[in-house]
N, C-alpha and C. Protein backbone atom coordinates (compact mmCIF):
# COMPACT_ATOMS: atom_id res chain seq x y z
N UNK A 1 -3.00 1.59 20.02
CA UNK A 1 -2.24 0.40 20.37
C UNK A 1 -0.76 0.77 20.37
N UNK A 2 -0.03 -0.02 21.58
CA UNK A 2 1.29 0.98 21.54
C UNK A 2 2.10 -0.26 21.01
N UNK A 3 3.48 0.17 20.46
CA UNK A 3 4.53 -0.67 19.86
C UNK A 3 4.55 -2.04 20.77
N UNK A 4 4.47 -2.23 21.96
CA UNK A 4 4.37 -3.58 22.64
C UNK A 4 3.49 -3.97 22.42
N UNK A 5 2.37 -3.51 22.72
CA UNK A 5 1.09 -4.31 22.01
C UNK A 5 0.95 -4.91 21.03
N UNK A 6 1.63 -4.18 20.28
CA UNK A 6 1.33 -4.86 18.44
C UNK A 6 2.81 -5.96 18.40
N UNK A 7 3.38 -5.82 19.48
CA UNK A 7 4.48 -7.14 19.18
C UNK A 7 3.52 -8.45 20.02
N UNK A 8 3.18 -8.30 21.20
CA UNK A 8 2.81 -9.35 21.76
C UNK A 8 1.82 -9.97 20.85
N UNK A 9 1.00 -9.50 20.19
CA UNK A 9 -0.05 -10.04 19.46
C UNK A 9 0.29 -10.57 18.34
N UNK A 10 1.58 -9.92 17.66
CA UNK A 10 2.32 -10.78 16.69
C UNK A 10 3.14 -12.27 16.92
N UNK A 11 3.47 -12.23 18.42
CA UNK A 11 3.90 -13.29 18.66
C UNK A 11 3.08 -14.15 18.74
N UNK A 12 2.38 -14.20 19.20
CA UNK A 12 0.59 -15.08 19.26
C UNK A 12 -0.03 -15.92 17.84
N UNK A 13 0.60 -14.66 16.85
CA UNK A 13 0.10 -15.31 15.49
C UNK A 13 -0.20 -16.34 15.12
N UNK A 14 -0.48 -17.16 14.18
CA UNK A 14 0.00 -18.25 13.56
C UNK A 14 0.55 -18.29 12.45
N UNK A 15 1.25 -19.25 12.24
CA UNK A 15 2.27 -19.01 10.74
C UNK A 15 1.76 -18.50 9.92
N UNK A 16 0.33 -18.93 9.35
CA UNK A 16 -0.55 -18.28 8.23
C UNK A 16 -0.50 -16.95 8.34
N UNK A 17 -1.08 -16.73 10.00
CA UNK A 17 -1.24 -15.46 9.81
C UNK A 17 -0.14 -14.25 10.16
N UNK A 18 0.86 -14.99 10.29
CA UNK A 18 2.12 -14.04 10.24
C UNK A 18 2.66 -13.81 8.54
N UNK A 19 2.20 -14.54 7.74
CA UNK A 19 2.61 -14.75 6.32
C UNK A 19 1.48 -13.16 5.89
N UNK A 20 0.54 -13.43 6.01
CA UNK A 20 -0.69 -12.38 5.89
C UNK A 20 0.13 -10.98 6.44
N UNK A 21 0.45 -11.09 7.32
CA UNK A 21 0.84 -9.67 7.44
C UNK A 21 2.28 -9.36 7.23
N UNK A 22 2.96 -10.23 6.96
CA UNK A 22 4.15 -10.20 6.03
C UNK A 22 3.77 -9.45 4.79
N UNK A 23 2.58 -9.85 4.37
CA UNK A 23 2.86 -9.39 2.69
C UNK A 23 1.81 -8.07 2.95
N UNK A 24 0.76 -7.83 3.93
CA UNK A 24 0.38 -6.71 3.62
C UNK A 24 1.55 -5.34 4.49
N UNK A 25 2.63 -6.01 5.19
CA UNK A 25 3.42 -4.91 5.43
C UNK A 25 4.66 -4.28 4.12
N UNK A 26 4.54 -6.00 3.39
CA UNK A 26 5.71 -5.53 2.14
C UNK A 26 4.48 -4.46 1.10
N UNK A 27 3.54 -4.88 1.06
CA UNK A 27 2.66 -4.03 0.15
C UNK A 27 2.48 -2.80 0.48
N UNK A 28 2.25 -2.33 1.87
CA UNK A 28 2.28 -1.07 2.60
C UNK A 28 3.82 -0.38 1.94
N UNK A 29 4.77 -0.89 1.83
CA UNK A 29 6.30 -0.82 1.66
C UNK A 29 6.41 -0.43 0.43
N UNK A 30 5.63 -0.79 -0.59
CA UNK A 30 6.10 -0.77 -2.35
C UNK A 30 4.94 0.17 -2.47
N UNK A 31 3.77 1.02 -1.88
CA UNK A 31 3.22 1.69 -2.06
C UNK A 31 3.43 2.96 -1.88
N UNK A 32 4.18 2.98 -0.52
CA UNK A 32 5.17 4.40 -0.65
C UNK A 32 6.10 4.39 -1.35
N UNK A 33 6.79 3.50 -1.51
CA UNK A 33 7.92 3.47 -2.63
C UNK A 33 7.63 3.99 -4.06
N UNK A 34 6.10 3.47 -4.76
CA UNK A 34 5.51 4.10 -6.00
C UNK A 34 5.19 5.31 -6.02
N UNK A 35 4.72 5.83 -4.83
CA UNK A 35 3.89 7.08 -4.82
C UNK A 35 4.28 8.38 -4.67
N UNK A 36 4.76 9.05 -6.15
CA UNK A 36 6.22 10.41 -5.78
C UNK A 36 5.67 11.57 -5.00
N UNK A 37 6.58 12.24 -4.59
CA UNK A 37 6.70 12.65 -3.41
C UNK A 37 6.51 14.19 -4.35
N UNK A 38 5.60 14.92 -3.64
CA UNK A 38 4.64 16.18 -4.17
C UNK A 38 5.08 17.32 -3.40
N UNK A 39 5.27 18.10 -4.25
CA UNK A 39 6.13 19.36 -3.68
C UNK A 39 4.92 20.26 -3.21
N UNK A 40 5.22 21.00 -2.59
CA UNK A 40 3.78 21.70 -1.96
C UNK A 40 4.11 23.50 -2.06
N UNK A 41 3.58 24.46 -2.95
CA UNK A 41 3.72 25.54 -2.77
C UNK A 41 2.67 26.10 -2.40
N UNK A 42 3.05 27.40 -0.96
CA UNK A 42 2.02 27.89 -0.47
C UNK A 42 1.39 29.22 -1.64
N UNK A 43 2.28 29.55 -2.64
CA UNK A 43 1.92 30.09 -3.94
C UNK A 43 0.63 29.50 -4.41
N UNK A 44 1.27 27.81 -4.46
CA UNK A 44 -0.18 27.24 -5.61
C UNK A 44 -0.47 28.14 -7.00
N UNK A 45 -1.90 28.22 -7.07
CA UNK A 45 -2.39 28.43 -8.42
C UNK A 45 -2.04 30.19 -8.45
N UNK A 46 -1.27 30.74 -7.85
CA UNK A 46 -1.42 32.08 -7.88
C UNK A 46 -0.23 32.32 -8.11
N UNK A 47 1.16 31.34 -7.89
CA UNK A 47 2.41 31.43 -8.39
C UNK A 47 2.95 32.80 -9.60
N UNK A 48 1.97 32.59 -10.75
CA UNK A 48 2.13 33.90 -11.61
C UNK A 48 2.03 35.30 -10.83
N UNK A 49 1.69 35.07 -10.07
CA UNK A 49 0.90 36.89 -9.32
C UNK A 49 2.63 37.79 -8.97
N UNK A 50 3.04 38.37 -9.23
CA UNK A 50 4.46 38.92 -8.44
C UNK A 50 4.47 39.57 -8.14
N UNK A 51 3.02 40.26 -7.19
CA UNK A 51 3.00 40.87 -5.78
C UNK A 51 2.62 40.76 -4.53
N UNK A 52 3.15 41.88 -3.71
CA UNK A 52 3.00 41.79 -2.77
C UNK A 52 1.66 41.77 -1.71
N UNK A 53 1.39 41.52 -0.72
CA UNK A 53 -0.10 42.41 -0.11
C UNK A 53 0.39 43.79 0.01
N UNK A 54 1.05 43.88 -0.29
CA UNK A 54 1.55 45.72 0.25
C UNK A 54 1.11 46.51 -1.45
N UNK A 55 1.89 45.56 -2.52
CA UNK A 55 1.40 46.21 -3.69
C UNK A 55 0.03 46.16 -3.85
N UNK A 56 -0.87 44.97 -3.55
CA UNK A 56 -2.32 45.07 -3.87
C UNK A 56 -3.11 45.86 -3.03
N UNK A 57 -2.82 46.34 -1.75
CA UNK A 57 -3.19 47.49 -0.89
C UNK A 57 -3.18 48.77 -2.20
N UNK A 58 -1.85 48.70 -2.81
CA UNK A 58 -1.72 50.37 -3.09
C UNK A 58 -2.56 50.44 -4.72
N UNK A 59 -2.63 49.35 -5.20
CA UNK A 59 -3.36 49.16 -6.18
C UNK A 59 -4.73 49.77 -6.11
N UNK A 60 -5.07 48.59 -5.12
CA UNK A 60 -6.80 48.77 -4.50
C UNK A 60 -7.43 50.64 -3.88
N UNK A 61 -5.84 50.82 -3.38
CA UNK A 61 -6.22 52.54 -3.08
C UNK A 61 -6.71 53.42 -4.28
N UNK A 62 -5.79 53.18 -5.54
CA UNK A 62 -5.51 53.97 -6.55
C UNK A 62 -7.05 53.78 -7.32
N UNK A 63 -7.69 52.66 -7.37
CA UNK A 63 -8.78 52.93 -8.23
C UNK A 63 -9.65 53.10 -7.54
N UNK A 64 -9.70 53.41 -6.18
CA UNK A 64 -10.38 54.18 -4.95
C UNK A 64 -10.51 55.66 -5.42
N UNK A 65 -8.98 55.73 -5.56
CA UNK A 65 -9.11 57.05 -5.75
C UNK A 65 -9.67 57.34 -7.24
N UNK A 66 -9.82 56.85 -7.88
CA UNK A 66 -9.95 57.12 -9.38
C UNK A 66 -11.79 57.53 -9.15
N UNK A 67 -12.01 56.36 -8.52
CA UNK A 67 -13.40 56.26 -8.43
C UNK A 67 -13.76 57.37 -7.59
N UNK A 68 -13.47 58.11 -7.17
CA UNK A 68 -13.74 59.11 -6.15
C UNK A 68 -13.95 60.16 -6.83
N UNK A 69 -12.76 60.19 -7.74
CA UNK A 69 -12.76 61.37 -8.70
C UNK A 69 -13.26 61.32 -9.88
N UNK A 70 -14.20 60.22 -9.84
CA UNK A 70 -15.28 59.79 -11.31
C UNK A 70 -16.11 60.57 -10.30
N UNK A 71 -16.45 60.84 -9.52
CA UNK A 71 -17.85 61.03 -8.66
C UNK A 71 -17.96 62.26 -8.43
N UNK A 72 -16.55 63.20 -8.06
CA UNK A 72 -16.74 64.52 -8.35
C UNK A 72 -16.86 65.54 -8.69
């Protein structure tokens, strides 16, 4: 429904029901107003970790290699 639409149909209303959506637009209004605003890290739960993919590559090599040389 586009922005004209939803006016013409408001004009149409009736008092009641312009009161009705008076208060569920103020309620829509005080609900974002309550609801704090959430910071978003693409870290998340891994935030502690302080490396790189480049360090966990060279990590992952090294006990490659370890294991290689358990075997020979």
């Amino acid at each position: 429904m586009t922005k004209t639409e939803v006016l013409k149909r408001i004009e149409e209303l009736t008092p009641r029901e312009l009161k009705i959506v008076e208060e569920v637009l103020e309620s829509l209004r005080h609900q974002e107003q309550e609801r704090p605003r959430q910071k978003v890290s693409i870290r998340g739960k891994f935030a502690h970790v302080p490396t790189s993919s480049e360090e966990f590559n060279r990590r992952k090599q090294e006990e490659i290699d370890l294991e290689d040389r358990r075997w020979r």
